[in-house]
C-alpha atoms as a PDB file:
ATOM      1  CA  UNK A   1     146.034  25.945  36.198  1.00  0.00           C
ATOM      2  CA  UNK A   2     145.571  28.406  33.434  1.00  0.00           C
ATOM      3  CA  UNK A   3     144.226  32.401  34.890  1.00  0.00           C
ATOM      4  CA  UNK A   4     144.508  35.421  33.179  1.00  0.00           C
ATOM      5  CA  UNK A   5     146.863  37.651  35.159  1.00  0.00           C
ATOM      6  CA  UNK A   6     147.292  41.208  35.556  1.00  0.00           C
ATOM      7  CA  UNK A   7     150.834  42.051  36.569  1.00  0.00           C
ATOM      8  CA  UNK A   8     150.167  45.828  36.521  1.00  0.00           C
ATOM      9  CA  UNK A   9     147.702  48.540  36.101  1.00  0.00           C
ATOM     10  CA  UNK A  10     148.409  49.397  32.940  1.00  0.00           C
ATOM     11  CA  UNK A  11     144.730  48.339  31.243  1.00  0.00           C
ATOM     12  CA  UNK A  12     143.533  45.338  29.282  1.00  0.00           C
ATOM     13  CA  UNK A  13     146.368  45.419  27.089  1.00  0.00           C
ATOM     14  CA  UNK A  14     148.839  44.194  29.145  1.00  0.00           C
ATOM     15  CA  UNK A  15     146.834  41.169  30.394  1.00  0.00           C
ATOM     16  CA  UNK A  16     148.492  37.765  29.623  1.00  0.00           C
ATOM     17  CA  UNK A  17     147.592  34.326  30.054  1.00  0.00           C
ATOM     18  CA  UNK A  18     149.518  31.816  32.085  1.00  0.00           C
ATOM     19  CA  UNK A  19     149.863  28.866  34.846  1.00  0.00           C
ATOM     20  CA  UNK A  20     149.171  29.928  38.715  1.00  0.00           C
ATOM     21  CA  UNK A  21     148.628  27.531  41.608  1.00  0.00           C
ATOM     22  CA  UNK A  22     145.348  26.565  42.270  1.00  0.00           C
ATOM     23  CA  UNK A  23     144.212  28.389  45.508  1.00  0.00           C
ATOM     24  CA  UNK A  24     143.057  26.584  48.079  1.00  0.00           C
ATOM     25  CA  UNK A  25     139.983  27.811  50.446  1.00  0.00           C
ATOM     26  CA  UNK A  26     139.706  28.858  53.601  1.00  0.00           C
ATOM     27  CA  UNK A  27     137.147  28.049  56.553  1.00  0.00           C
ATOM     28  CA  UNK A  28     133.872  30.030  54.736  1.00  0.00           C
ATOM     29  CA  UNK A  29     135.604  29.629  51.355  1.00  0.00           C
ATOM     30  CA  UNK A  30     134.439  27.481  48.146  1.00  0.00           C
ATOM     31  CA  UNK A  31     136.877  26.228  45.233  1.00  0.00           C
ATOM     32  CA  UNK A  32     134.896  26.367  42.290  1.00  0.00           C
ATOM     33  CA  UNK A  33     135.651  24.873  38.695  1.00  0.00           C
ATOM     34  CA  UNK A  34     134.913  27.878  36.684  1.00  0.00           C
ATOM     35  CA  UNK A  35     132.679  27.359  33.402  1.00  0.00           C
ATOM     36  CA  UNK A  36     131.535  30.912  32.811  1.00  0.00           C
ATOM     37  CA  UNK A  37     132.504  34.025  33.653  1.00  0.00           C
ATOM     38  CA  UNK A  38     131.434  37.312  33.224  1.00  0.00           C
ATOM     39  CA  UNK A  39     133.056  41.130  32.007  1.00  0.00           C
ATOM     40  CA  UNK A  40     132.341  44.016  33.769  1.00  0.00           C
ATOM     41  CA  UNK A  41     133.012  47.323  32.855  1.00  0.00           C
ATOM     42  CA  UNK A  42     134.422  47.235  37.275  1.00  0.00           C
ATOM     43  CA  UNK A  43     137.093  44.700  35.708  1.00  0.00           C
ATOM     44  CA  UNK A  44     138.487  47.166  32.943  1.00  0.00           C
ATOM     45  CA  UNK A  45     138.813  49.717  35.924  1.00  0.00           C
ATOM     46  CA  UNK A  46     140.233  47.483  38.425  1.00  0.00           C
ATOM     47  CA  UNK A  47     143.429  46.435  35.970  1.00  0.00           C
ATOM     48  CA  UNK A  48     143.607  49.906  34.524  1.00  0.00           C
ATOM     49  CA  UNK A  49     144.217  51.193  38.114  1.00  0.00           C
ATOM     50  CA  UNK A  50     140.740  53.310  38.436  1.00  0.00           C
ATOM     51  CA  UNK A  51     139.284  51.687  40.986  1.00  0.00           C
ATOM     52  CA  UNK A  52     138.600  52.600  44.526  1.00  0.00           C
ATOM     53  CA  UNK A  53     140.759  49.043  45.502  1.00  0.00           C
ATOM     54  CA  UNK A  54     143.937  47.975  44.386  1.00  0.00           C
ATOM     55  CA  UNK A  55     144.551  44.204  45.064  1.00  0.00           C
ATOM     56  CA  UNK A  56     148.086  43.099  45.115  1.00  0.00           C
ATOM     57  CA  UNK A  57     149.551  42.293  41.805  1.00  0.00           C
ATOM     58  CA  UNK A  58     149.838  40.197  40.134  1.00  0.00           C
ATOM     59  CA  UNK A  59     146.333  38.779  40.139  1.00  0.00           C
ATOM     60  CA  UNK A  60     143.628  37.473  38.200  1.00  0.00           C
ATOM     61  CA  UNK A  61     140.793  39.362  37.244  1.00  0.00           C
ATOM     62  CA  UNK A  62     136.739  38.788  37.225  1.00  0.00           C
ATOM     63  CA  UNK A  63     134.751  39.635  39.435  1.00  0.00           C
ATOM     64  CA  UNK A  64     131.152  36.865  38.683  1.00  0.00           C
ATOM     65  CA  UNK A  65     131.536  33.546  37.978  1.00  0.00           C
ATOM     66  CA  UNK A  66     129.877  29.997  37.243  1.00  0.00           C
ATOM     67  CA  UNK A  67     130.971  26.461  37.632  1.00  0.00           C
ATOM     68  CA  UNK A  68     130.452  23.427  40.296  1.00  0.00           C
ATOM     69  CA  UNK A  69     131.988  22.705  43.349  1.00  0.00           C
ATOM     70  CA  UNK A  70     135.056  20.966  44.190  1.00  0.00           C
ATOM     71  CA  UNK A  71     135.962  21.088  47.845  1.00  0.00           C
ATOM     72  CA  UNK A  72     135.303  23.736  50.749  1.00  0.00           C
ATOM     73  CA  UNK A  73     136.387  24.377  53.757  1.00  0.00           C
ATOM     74  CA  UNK A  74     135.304  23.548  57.361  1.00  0.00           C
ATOM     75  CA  UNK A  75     133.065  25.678  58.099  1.00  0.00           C
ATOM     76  CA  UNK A  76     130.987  25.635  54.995  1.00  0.00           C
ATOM     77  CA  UNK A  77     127.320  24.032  55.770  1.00  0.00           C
ATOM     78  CA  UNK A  78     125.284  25.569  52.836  1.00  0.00           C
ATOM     79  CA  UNK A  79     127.650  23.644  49.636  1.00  0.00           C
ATOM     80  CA  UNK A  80     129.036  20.408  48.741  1.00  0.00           C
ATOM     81  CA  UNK A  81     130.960  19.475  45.779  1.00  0.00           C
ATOM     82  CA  UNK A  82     129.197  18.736  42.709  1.00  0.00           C
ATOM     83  CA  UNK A  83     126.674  22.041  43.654  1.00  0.00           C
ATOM     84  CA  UNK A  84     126.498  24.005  40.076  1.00  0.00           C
ATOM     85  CA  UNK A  85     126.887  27.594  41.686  1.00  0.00           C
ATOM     86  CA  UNK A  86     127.208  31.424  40.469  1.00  0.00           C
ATOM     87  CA  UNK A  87     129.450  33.250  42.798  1.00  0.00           C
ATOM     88  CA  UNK A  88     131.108  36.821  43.057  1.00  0.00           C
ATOM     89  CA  UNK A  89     134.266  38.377  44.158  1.00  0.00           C
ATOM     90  CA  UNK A  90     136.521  41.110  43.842  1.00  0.00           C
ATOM     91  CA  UNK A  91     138.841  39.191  42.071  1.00  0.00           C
ATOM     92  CA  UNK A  92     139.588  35.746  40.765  1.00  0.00           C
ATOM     93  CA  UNK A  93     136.905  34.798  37.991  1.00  0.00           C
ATOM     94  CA  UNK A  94     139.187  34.141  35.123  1.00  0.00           C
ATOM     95  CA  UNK A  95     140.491  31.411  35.853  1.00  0.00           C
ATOM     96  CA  UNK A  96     139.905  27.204  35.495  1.00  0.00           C
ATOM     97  CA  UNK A  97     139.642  27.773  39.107  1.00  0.00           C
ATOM     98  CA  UNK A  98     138.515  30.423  42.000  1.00  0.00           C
ATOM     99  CA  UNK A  99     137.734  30.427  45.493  1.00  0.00           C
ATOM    100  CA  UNK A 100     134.735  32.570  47.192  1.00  0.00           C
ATOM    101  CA  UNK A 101     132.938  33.411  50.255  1.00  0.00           C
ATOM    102  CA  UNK A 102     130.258  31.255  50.924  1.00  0.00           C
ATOM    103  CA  UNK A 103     127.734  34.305  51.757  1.00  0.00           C
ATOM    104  CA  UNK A 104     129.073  35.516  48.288  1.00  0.00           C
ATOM    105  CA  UNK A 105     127.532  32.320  46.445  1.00  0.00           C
ATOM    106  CA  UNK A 106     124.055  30.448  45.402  1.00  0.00           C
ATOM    107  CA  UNK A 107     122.949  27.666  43.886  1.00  0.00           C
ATOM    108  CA  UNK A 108     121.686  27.415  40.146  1.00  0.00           C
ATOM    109  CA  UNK A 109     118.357  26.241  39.590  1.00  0.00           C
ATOM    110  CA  UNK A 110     117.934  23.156  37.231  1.00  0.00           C
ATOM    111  CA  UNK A 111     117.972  24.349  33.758  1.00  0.00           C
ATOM    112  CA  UNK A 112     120.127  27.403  34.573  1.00  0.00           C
ATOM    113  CA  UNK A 113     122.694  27.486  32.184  1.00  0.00           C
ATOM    114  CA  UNK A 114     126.243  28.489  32.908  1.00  0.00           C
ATOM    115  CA  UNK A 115     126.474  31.530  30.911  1.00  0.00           C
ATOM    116  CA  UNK A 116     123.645  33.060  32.054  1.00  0.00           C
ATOM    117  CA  UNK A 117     124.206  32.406  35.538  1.00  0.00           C
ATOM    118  CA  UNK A 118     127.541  34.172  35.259  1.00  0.00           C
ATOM    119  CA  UNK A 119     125.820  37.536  34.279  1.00  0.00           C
ATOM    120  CA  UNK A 120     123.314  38.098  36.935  1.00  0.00           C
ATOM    121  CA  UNK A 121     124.632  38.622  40.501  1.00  0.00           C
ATOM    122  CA  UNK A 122     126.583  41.994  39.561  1.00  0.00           C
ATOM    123  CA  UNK A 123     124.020  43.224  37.180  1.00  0.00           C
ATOM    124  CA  UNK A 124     121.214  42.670  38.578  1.00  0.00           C
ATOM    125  CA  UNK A 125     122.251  42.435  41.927  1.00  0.00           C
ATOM    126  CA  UNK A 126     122.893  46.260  41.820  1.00  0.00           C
ATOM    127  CA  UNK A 127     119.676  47.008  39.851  1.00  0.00           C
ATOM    128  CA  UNK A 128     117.840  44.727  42.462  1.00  0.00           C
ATOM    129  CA  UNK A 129     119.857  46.983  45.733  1.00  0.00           C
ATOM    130  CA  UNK A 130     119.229  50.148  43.821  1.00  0.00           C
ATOM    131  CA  UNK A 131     115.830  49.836  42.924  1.00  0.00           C
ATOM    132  CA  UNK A 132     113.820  47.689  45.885  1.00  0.00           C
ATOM    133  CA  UNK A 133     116.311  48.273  48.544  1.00  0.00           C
ATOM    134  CA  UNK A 134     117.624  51.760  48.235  1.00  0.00           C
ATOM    135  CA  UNK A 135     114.584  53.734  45.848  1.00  0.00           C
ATOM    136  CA  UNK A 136     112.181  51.375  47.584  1.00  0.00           C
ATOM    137  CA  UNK A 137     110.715  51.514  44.000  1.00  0.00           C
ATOM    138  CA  UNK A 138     106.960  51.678  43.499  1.00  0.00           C
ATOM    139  CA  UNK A 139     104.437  50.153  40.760  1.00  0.00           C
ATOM    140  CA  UNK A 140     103.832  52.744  38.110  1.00  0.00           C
ATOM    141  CA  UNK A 141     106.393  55.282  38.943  1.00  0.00           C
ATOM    142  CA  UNK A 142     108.648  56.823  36.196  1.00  0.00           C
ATOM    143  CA  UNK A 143     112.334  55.240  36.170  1.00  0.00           C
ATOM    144  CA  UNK A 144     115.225  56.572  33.714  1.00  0.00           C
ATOM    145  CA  UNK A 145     118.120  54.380  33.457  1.00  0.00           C
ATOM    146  CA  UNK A 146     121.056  55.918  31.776  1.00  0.00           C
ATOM    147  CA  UNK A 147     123.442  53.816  29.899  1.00  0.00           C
ATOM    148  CA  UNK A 148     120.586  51.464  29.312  1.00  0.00           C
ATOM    149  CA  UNK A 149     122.113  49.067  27.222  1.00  0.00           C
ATOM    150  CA  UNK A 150     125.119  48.154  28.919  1.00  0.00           C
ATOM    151  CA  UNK A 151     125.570  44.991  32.065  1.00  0.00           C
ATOM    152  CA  UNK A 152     123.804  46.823  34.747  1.00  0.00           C
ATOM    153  CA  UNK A 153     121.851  49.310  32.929  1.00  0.00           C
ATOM    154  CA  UNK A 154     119.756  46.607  30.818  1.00  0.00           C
ATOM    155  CA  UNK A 155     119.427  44.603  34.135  1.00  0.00           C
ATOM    156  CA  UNK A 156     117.815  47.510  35.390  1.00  0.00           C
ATOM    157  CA  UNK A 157     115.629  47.894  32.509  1.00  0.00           C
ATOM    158  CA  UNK A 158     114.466  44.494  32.677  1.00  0.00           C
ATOM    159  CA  UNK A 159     114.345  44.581  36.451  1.00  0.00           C
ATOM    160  CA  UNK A 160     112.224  47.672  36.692  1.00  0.00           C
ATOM    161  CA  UNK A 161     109.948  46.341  33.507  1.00  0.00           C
ATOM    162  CA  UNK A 162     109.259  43.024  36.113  1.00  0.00           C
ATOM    163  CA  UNK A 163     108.493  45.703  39.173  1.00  0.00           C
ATOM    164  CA  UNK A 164     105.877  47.656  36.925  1.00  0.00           C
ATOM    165  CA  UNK A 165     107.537  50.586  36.507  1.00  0.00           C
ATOM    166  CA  UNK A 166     106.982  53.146  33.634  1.00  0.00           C
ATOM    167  CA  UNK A 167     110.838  52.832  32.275  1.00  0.00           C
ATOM    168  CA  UNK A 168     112.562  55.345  30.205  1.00  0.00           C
ATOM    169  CA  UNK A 169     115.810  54.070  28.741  1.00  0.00           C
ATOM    170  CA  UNK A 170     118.616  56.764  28.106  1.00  0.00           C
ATOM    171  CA  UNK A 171     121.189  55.348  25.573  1.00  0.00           C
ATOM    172  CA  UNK A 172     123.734  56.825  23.522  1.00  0.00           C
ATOM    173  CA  UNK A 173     123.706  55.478  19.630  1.00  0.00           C
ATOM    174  CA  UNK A 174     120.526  54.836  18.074  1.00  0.00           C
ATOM    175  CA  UNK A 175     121.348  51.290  17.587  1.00  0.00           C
ATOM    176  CA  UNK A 176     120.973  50.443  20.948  1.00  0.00           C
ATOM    177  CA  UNK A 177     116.997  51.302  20.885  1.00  0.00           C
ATOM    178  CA  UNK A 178     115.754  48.335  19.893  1.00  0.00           C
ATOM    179  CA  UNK A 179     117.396  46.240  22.623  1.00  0.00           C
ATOM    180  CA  UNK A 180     116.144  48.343  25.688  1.00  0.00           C
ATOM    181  CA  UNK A 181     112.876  48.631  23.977  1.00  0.00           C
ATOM    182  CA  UNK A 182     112.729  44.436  23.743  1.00  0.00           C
ATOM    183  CA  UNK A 183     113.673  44.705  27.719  1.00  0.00           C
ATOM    184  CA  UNK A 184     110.855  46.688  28.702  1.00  0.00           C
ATOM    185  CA  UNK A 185     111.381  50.130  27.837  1.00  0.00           C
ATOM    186  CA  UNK A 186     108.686  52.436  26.993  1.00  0.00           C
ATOM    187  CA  UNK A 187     110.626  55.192  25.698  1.00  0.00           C
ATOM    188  CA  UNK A 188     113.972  55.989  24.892  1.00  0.00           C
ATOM    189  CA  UNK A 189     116.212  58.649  24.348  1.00  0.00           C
ATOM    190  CA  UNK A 190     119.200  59.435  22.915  1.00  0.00           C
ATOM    191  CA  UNK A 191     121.229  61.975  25.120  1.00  0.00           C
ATOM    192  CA  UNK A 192     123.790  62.339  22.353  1.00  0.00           C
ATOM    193  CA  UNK A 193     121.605  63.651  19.702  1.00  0.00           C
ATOM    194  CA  UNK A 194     118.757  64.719  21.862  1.00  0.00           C
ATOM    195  CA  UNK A 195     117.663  67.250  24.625  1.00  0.00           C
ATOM    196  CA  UNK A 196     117.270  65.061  27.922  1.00  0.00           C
ATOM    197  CA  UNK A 197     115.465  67.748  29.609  1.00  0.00           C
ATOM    198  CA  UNK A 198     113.215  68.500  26.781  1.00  0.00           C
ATOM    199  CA  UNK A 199     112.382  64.610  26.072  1.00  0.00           C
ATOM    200  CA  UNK A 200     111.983  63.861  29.874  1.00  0.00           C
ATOM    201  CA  UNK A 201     109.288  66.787  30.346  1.00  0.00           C
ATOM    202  CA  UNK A 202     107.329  66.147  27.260  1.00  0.00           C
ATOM    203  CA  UNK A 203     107.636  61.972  28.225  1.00  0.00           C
ATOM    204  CA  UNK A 204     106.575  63.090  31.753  1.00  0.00           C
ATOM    205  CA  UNK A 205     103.893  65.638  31.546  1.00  0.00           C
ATOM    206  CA  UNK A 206     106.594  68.564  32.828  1.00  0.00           C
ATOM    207  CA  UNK A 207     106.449  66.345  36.053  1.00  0.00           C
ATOM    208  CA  UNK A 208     109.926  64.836  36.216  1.00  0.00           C
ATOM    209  CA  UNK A 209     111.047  61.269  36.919  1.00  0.00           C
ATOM    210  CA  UNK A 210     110.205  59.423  40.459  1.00  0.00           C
ATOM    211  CA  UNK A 211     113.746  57.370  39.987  1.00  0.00           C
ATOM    212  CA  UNK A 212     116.716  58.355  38.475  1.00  0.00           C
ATOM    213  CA  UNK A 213     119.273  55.075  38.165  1.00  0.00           C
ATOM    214  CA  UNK A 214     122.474  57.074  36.364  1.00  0.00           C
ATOM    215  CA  UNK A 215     125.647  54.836  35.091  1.00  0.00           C
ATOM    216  CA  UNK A 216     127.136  57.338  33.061  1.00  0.00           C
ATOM    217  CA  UNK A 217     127.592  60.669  35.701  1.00  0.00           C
ATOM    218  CA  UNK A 218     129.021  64.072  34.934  1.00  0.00           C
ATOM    219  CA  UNK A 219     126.754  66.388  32.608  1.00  0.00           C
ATOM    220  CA  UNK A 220     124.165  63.549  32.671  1.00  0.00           C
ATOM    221  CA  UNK A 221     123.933  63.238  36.328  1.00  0.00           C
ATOM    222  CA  UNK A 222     123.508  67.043  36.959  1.00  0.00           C
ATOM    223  CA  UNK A 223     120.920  67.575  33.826  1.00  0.00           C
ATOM    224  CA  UNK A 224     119.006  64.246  35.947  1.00  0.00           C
ATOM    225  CA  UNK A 225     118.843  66.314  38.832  1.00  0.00           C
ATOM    226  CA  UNK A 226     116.738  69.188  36.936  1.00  0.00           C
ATOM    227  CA  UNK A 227     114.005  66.336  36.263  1.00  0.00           C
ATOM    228  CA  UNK A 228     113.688  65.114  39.236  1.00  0.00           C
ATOM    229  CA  UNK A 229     110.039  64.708  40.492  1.00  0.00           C
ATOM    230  CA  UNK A 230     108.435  65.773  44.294  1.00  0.00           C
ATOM    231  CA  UNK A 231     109.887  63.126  46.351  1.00  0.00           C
ATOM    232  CA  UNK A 232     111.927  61.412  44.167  1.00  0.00           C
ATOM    233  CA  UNK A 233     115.138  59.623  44.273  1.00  0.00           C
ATOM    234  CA  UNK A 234     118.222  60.058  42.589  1.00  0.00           C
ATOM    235  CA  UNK A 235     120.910  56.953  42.178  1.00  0.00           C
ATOM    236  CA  UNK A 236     124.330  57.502  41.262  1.00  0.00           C
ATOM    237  CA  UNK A 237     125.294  54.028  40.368  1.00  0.00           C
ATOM    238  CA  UNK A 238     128.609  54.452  38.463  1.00  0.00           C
ATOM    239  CA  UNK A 239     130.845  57.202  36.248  1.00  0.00           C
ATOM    240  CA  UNK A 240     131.120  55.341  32.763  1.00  0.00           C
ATOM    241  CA  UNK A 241     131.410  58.803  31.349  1.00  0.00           C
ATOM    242  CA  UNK A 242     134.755  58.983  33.441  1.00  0.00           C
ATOM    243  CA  UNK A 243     133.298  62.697  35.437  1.00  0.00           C
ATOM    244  CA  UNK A 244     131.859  63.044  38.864  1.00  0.00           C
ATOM    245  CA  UNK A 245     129.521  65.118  38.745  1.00  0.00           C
ATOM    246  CA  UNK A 246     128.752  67.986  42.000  1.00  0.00           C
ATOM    247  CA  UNK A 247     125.398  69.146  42.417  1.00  0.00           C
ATOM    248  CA  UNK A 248     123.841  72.672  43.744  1.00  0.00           C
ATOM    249  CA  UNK A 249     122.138  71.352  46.495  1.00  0.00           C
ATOM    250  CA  UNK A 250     119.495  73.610  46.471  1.00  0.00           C
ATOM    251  CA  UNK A 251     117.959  71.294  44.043  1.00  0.00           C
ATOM    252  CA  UNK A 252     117.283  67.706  45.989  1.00  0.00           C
ATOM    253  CA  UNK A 253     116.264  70.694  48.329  1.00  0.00           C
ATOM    254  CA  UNK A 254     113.565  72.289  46.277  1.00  0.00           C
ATOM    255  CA  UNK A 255     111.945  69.202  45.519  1.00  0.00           C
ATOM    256  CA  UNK A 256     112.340  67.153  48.684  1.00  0.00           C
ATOM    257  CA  UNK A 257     113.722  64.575  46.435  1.00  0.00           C
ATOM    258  CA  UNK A 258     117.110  62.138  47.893  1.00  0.00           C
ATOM    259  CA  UNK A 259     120.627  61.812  45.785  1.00  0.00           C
ATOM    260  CA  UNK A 260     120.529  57.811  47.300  1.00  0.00           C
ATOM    261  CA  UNK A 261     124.151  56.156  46.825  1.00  0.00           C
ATOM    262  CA  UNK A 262     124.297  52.784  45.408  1.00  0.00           C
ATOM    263  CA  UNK A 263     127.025  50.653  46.501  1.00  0.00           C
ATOM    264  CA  UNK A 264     125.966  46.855  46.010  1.00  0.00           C
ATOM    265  CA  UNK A 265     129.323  45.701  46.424  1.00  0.00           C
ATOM    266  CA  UNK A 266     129.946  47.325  50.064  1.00  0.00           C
ATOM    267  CA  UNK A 267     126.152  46.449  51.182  1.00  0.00           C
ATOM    268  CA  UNK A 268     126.982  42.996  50.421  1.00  0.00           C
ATOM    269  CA  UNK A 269     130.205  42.572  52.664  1.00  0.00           C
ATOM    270  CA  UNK A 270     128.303  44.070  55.468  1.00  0.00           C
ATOM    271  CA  UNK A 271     124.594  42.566  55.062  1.00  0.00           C
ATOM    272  CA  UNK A 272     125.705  39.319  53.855  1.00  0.00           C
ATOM    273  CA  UNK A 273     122.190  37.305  55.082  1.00  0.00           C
ATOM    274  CA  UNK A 274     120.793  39.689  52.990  1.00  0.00           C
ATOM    275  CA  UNK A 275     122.436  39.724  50.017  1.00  0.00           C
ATOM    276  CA  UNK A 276     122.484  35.855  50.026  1.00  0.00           C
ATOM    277  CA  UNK A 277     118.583  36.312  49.640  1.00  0.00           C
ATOM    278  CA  UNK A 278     118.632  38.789  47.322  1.00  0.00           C
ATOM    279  CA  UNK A 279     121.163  36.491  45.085  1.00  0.00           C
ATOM    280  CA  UNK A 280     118.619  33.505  45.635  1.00  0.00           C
ATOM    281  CA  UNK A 281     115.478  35.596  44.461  1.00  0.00           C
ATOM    282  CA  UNK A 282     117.461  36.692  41.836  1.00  0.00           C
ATOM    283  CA  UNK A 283     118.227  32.957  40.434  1.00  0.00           C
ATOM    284  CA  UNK A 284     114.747  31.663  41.307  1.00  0.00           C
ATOM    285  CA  UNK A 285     113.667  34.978  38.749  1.00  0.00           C
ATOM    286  CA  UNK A 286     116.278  33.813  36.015  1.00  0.00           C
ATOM    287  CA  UNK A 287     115.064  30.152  36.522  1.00  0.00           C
ATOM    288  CA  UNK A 288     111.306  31.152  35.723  1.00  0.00           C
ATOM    289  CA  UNK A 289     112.072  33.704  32.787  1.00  0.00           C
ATOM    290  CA  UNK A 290     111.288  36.533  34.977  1.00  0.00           C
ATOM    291  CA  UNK A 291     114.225  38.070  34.129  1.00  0.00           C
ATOM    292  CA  UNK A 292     116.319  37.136  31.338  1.00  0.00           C
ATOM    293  CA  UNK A 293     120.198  38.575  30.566  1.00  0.00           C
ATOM    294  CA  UNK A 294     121.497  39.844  27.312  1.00  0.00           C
ATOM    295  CA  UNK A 295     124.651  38.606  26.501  1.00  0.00           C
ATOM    296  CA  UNK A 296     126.499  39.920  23.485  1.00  0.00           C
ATOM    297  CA  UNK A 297     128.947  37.561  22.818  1.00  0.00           C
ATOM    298  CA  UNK A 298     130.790  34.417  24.137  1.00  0.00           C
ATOM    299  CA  UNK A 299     134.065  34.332  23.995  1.00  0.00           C
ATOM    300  CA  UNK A 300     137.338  31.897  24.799  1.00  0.00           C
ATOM    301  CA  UNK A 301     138.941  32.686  28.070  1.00  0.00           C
ATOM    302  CA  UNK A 302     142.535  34.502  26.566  1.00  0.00           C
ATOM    303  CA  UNK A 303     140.051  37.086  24.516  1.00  0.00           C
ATOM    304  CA  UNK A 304     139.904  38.868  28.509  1.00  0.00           C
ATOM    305  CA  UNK A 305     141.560  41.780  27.313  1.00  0.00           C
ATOM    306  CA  UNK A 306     139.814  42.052  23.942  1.00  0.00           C
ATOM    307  CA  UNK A 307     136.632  41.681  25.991  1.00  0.00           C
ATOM    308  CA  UNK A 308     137.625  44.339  28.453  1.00  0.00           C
ATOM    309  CA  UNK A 309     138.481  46.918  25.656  1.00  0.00           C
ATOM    310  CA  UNK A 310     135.006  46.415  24.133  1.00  0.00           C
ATOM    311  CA  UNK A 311     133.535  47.464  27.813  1.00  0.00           C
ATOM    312  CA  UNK A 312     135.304  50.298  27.577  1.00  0.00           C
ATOM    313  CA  UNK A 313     134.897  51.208  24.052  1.00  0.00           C
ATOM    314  CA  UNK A 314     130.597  50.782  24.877  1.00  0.00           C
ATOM    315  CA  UNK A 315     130.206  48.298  21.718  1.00  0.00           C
ATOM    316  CA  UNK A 316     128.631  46.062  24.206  1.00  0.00           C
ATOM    317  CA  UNK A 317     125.294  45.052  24.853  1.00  0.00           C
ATOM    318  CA  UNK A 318     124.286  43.706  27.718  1.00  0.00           C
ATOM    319  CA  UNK A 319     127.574  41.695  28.759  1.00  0.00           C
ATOM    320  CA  UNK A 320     130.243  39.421  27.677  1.00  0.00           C
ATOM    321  CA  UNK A 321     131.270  36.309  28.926  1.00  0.00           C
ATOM    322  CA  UNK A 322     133.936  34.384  28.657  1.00  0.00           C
ATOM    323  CA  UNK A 323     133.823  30.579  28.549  1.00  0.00           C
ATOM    324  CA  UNK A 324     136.326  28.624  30.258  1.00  0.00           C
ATOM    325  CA  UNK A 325     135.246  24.950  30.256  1.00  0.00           C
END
């Protein structure tokens, strides 16, 4: 079967297309004829080498997925081929064919298309962990999402827009605006060419934000943690910027508020019950236009590495997906 592979982490570059053996599933696996999947900016960092895993090379990348069931193993109850499902994984998505964990997949609603469905369980599974499970986030409190217009930060936009929160969308071009204003956001602000601390106390009154949900980190993440309000809670959800930020930590002390980590991926391998009904929510939210993805462009399956570089170039909105059938 066709896959992408990565051979080594060397970046997108180096990605090539060719024939692997279709893998075969174990007892809680599913084999899954891909139709859709998605790009992260997780899968430029995983074949580049910057991620906290390193899977044995070589292997195919893509991490979310969409298709229909062809076989499973024994001790599958919850499947049965023919099922259109989205799934994730560390690895495997680009490909005619994956296998996943059944905890790790859900069933598409009717009308559900393929595309979409392949752009929801990373993005707006985090956003969905990070805001009701970790903030425990609160009708009418102030939310800034930084890198608002990319996967996970417009899921969070649109996410915290559905929960009634007040959102504030940081971004970094002006031509991003208009999107995360379209996706719920009542302000926005562009850290590149603005003051964040200034914009943030004149948005807020001088009283700071209640949730802080930061993709980018370094000088960001430490000028969010100077706005934070009383009791507030601050979300490191990823370092797009390529920094990790440290923090005095006389300031979460000052103001009582909580630096809460976000780690969707982790949560999910430990609480999978849980994050099975998260994933269902999430597709019963798609399915009734609750929530809707952005994606930016479709593309064939060998533009992977084009894809990836676009991720990590930030000309992407919302998310790319690739089409394989």
């Amino acid at each position: 079967m066709k896959a992408i592979l990565c051979h080594a982490f060397t970046g997108p570059g180096d990605l090539r297309l060719g024939e692997i053996a279709e893998p075969r599933p174990a007892a809680d696996e599913i084999l899954i004829d891909v139709h859709a999947a998605s790009v992260s900016f997780m899968d430029q960092l995983l074949v580049s080498g910057l991620y906290q895993m390193r899977p044995p090379t070589p292997f195919v990348p893509g991490t979310e997925a969409s298709g229909t069931v062809v076989a499973m193993g024994d001790k599958v109850t919850k499947f049965a081929p023919g099922d259109r499902v989205a799934c994730s994984s560390w690895t495997g998505g680009y490909a005619e064919r994956m296998i996943a964990k059944e905890s790790k997949c859900v069933r598409l609603p009717d009308g559900v298309a393929f595309e979409a469905a392949a752009t929801v369980l990373h993005n707006y599974g985090t956003a969905h962990y990070a805001l009701v499970e970790r903030a425990r986030a609160a009708r009418d409190e102030t939310l800034l999402v930084t890198g608002a217009a990319g996967g996970v930060g417009l899921a969070a936009v649109d996410l915290g827009r559905h929960l009634g929160l007040r959102v504030v969308a940081g971004v970094g071009s002006d031509d991003k605006a208009a999107l995360v204003r379209d996706y719920g956001a009542s302000e926005v602000i562009n850290y590149r060419s603005g003051d964040l601390r200034e914009r943030i106390k004149s948005i807020t009154s001088g009283e700071g934000i209640d949730i802080g949900f930061d993709n980018v980190g370094g000088a960001i993440f430490e000028q969010m943690a100077r706005l934070m309000r009383w009791g507030g809670r601050l979300l490191p959800i990823g370092f797009t910027g390529g920094a990790i930020p440290s923090l005095p930590m006389n300031l979460p002390l000052l103001k009582n508020y909580s630096i809460v980590g976000v780690f969707a991926g982790a949560w999910a391998e430990k609480f999978p019950d849980e994050a099975a009904r998260m994933n269902d929510t999430l597709m019963q939210l798609l399915a009734g236009g609750q929530i809707r993805p952005h994606i930016d462009r479709i593309l064939p399956l060998e533009e992977a590495g084009n894809a990836m570089r676009a991720v990590a170039g930030r000309t992407v909105q919302g998310r790319i997906v690739l089409r394989i059938r």
